[in-house]
N, C-alpha and C. Protein backbone atom coordinates (compact mmCIF):
# COMPACT_ATOMS: atom_id res chain seq x y z
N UNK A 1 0.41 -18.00 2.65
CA UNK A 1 0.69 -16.77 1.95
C UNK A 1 0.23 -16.86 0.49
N UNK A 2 0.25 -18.01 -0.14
CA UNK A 2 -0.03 -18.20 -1.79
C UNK A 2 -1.85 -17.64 -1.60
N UNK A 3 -2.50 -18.98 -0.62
CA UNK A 3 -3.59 -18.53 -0.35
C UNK A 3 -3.98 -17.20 -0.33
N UNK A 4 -3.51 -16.40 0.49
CA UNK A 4 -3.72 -15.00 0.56
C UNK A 4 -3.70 -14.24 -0.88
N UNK A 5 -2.68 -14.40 -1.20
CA UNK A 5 -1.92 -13.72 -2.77
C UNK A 5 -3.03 -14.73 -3.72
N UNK A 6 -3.74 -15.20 -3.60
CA UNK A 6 -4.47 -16.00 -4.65
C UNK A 6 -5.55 -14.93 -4.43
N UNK A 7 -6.23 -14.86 -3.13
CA UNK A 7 -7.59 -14.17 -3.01
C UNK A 7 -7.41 -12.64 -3.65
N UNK A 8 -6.50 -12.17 -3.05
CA UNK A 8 -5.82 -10.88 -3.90
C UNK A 8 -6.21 -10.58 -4.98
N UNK A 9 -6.05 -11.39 -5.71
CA UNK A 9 -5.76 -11.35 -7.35
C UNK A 9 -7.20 -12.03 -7.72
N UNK A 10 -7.74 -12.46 -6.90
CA UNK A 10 -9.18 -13.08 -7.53
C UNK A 10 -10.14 -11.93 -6.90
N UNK A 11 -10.09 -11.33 -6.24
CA UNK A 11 -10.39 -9.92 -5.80
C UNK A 11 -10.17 -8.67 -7.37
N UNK A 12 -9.04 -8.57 -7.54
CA UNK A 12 -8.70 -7.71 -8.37
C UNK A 12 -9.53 -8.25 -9.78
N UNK A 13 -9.62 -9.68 -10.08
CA UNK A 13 -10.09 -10.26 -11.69
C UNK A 13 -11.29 -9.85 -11.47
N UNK A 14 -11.96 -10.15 -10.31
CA UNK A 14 -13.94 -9.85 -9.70
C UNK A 14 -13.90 -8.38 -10.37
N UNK A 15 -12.94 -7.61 -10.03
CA UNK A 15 -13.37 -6.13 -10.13
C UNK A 15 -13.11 -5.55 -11.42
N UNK A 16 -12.37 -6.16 -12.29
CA UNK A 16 -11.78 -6.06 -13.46
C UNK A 16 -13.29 -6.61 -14.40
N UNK A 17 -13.60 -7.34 -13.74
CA UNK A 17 -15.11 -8.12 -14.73
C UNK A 17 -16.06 -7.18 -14.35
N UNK A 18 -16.51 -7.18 -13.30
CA UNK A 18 -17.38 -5.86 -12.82
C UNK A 18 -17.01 -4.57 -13.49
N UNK A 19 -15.96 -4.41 -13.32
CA UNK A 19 -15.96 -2.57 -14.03
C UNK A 19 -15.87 -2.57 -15.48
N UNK A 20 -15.49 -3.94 -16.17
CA UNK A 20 -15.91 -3.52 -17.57
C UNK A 20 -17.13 -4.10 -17.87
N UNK A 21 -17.85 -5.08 -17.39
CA UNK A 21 -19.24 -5.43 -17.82
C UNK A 21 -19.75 -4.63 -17.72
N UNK A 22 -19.65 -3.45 -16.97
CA UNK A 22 -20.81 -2.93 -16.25
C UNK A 22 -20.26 -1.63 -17.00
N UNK A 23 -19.20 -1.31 -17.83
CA UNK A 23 -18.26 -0.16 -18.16
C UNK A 23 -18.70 1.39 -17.38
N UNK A 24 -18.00 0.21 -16.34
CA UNK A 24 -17.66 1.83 -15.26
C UNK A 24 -16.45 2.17 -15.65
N UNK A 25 -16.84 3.64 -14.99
CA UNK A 25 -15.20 5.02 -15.49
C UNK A 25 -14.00 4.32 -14.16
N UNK A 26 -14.51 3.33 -13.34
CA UNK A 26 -13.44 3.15 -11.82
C UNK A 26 -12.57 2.16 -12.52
N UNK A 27 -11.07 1.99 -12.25
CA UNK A 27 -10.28 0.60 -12.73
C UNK A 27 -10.87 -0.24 -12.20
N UNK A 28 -10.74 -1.69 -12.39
CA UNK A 28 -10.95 -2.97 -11.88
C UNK A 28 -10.36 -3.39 -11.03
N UNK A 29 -9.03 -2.84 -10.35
CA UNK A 29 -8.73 -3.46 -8.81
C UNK A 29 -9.47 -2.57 -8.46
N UNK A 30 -9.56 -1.55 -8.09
CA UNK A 30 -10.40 -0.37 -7.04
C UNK A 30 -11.43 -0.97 -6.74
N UNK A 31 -12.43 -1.57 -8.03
CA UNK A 31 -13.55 -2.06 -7.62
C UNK A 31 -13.27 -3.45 -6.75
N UNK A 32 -12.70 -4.22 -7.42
CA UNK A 32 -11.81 -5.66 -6.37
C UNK A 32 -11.75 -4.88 -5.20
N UNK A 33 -10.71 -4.10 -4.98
CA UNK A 33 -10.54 -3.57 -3.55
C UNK A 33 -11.41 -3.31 -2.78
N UNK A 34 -12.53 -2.46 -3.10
CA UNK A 34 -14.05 -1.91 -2.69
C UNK A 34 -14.46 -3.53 -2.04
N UNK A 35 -14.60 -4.14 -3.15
CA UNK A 35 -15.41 -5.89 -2.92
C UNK A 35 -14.85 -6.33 -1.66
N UNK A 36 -13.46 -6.41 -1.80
CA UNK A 36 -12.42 -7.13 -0.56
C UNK A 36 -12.94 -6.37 0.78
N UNK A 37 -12.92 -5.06 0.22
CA UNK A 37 -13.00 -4.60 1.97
C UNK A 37 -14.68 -4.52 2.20
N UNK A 38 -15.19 -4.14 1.65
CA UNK A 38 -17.06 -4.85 1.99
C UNK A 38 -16.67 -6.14 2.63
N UNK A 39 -16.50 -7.19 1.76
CA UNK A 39 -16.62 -8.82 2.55
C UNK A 39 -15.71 -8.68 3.82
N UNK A 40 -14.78 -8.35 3.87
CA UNK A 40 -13.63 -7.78 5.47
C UNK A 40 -14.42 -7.91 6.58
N UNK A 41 -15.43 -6.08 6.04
CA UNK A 41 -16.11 -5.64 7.15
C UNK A 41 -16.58 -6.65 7.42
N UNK A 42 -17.59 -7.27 6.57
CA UNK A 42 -19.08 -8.04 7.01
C UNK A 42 -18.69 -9.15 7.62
N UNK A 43 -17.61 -9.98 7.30
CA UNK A 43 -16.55 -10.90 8.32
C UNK A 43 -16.36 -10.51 9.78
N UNK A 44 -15.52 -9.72 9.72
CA UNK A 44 -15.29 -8.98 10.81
C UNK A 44 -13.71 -8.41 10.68
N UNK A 45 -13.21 -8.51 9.61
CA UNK A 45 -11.55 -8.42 9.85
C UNK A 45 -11.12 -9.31 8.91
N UNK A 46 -9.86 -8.97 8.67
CA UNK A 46 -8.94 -10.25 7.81
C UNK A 46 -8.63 -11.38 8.60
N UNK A 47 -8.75 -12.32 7.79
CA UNK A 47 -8.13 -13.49 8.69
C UNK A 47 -6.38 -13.36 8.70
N UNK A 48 -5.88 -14.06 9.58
CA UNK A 48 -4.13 -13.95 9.91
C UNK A 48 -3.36 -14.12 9.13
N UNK A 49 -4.25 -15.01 7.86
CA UNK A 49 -3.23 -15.13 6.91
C UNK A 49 -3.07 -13.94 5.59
N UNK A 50 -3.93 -13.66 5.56
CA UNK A 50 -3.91 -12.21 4.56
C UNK A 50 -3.72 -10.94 5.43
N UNK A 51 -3.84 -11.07 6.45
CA UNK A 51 -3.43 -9.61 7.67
C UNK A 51 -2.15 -9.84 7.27
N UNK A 52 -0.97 -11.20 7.64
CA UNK A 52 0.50 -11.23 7.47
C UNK A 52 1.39 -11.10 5.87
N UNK A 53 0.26 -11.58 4.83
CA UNK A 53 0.85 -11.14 3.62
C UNK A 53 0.83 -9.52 2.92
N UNK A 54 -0.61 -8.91 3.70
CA UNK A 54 -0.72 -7.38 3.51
C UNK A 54 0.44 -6.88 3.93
N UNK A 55 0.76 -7.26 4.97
CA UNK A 55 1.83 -6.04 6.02
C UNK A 55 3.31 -6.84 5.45
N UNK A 56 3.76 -7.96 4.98
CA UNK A 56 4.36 -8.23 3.83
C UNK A 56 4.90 -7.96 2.74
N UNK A 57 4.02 -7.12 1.84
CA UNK A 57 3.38 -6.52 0.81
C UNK A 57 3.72 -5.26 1.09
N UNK A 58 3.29 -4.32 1.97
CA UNK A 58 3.29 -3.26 2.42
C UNK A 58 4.59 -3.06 2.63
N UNK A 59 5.40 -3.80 3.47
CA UNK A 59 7.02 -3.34 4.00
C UNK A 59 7.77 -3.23 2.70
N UNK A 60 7.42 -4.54 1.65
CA UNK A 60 8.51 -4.37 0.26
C UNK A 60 7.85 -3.38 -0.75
N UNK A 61 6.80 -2.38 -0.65
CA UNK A 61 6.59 -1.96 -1.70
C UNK A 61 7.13 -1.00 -2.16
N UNK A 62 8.52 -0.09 -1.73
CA UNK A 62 8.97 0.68 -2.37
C UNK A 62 9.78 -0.13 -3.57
N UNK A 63 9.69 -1.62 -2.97
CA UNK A 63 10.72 -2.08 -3.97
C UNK A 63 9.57 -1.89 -5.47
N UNK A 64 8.89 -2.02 -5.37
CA UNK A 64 8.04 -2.26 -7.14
C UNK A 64 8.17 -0.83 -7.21
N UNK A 65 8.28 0.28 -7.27
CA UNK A 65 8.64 1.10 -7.73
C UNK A 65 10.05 1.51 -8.05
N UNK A 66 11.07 0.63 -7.98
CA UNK A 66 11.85 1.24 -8.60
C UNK A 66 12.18 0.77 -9.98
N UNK A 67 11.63 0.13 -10.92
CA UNK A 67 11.70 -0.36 -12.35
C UNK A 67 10.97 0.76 -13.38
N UNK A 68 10.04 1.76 -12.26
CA UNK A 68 9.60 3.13 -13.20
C UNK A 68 10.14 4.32 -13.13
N UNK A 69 11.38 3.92 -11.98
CA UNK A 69 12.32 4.92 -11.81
C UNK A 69 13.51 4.55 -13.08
N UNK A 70 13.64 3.76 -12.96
CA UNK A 70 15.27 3.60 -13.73
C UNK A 70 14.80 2.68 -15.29
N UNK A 71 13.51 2.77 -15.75
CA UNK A 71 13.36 2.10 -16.83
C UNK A 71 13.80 3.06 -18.08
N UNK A 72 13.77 4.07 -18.16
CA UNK A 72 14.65 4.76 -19.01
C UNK A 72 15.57 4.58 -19.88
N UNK A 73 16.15 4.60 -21.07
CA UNK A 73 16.95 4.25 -21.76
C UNK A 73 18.16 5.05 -22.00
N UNK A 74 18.61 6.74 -21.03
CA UNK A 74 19.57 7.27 -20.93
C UNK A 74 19.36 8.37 -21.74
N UNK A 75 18.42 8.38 -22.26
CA UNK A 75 17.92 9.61 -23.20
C UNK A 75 17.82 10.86 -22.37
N UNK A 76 18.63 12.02 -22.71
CA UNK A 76 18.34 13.30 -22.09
C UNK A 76 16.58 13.62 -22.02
N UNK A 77 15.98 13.18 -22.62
CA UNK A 77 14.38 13.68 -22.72
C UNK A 77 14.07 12.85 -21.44
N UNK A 78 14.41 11.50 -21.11
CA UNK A 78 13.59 11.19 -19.84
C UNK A 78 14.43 11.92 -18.63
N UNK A 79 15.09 12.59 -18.78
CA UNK A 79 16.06 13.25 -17.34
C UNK A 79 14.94 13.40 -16.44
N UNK A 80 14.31 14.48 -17.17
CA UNK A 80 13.23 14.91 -16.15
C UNK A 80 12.16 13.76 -15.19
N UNK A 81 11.67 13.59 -16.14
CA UNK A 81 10.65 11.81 -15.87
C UNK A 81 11.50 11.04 -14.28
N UNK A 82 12.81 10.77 -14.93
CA UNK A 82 13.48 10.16 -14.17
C UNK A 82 13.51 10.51 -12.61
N UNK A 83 13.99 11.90 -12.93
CA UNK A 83 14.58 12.80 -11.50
C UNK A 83 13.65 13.05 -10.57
N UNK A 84 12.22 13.21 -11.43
CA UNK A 84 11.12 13.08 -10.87
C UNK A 84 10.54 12.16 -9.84
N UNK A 85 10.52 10.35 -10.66
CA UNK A 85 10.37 9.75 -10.23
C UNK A 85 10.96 9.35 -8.86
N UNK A 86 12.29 9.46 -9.33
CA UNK A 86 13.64 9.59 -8.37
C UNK A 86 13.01 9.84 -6.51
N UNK A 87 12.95 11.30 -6.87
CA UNK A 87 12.75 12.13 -5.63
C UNK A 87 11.17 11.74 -5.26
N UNK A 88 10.31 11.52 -6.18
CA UNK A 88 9.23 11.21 -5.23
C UNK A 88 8.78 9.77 -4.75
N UNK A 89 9.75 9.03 -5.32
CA UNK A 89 9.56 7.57 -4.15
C UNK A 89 9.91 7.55 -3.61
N UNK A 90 11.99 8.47 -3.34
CA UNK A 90 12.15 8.86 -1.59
C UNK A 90 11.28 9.05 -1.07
N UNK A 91 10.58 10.80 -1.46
CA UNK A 91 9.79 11.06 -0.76
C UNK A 91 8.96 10.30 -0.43
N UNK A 92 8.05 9.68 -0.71
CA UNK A 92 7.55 8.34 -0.29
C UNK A 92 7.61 7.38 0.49
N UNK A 93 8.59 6.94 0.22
CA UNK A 93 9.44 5.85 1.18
C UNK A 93 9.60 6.80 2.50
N UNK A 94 10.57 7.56 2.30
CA UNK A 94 10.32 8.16 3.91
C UNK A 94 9.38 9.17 4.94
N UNK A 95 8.42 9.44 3.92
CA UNK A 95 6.89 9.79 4.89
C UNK A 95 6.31 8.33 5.09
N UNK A 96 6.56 7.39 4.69
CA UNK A 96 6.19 5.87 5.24
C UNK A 96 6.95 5.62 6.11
N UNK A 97 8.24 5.53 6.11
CA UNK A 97 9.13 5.74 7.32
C UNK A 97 8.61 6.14 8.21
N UNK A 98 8.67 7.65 8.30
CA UNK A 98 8.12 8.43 9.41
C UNK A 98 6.92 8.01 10.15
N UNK A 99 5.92 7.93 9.28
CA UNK A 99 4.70 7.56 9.87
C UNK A 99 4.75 6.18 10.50
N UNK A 100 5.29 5.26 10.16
CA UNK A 100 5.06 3.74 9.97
C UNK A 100 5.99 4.00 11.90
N UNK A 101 7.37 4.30 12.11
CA UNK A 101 7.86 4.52 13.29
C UNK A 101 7.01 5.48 14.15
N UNK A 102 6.28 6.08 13.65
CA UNK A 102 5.57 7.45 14.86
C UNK A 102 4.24 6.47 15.32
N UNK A 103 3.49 4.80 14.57
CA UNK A 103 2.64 4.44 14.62
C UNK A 103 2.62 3.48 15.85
N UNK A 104 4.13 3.13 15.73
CA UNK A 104 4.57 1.60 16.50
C UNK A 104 5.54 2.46 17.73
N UNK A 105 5.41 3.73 17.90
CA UNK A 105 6.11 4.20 19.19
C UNK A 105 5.51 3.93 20.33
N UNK A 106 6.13 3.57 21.31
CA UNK A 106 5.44 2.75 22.80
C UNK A 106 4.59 4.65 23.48
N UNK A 107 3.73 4.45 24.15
CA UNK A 107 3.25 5.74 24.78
C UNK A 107 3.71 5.66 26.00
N UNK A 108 4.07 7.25 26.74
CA UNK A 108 4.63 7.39 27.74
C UNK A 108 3.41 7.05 28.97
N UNK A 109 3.76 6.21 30.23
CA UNK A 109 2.51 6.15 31.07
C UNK A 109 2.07 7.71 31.30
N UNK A 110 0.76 8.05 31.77
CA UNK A 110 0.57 8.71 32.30
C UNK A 110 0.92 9.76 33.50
N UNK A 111 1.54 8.79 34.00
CA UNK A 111 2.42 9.17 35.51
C UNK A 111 3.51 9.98 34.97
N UNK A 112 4.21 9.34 34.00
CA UNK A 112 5.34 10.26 33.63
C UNK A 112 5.20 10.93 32.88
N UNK A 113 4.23 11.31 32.12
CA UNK A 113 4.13 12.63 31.56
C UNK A 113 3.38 13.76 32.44
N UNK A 114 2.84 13.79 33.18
CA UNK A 114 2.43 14.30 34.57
C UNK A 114 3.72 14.79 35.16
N UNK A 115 4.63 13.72 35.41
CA UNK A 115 6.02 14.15 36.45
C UNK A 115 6.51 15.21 35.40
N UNK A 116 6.81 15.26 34.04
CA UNK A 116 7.42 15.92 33.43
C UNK A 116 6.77 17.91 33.03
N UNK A 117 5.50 17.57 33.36
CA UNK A 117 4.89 19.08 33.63
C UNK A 117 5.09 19.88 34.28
N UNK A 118 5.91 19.48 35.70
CA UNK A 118 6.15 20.47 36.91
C UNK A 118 5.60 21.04 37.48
């Protein structure tokens, strides 16, 4: 997993050097990211150990958003900011929900959705 989380981040520094040497308008992970998934394809796929730290990564990430929800200092001026943030990482979190359970639902055989037509 370190392995994995090492390439990550040496992915993201590649793209960070690339997009300002080159001072492109794109951030420097995007371009990292772009890089990562070019070399992917041309591989053929992730290997098992960065497939298991992605989907890792992926399950805890509502957690890194909540330190831009509640970083606020109680000031009526961030209410808004806040309430904002608030409601749209629910929202977030549970259209990931949704989707993430509608992805991993078993399919009905054929036979029985047939029987169920009448």
């Amino acid at each position: 997993m370190i392995d994995a989380l090492l390439g990550i981040l040496l992915f993201q520094l590649i793209g960070e050097v690339v997009s300002r040497g080159l001072n492109l308008p794109v951030p420097g992970p995007v371009v990292g990211m772009l890089l990562l998934f070019a070399i992917l394809r041309w591989r053929g796929g992730p290997p098992e150990a960065l497939s298991n730290t992605a989907h890792g990564i992926l399950a805890n990430l509502p957690l890194l958003f909540v330190p831009a929800g509640v970083g606020g200092d109680g000031s009526p001026a961030l209410a808004g900011p806040r309430r904002s943030a608030f409601v749209g990482g629910n929202c977030g979190f549970d259209v990931n929900n949704v989707t993430d359970n509608r992805s991993h639902r078993p399919l009905a055989a054929p036979e029985k959705v047939m029987a169920h037509d009448g």
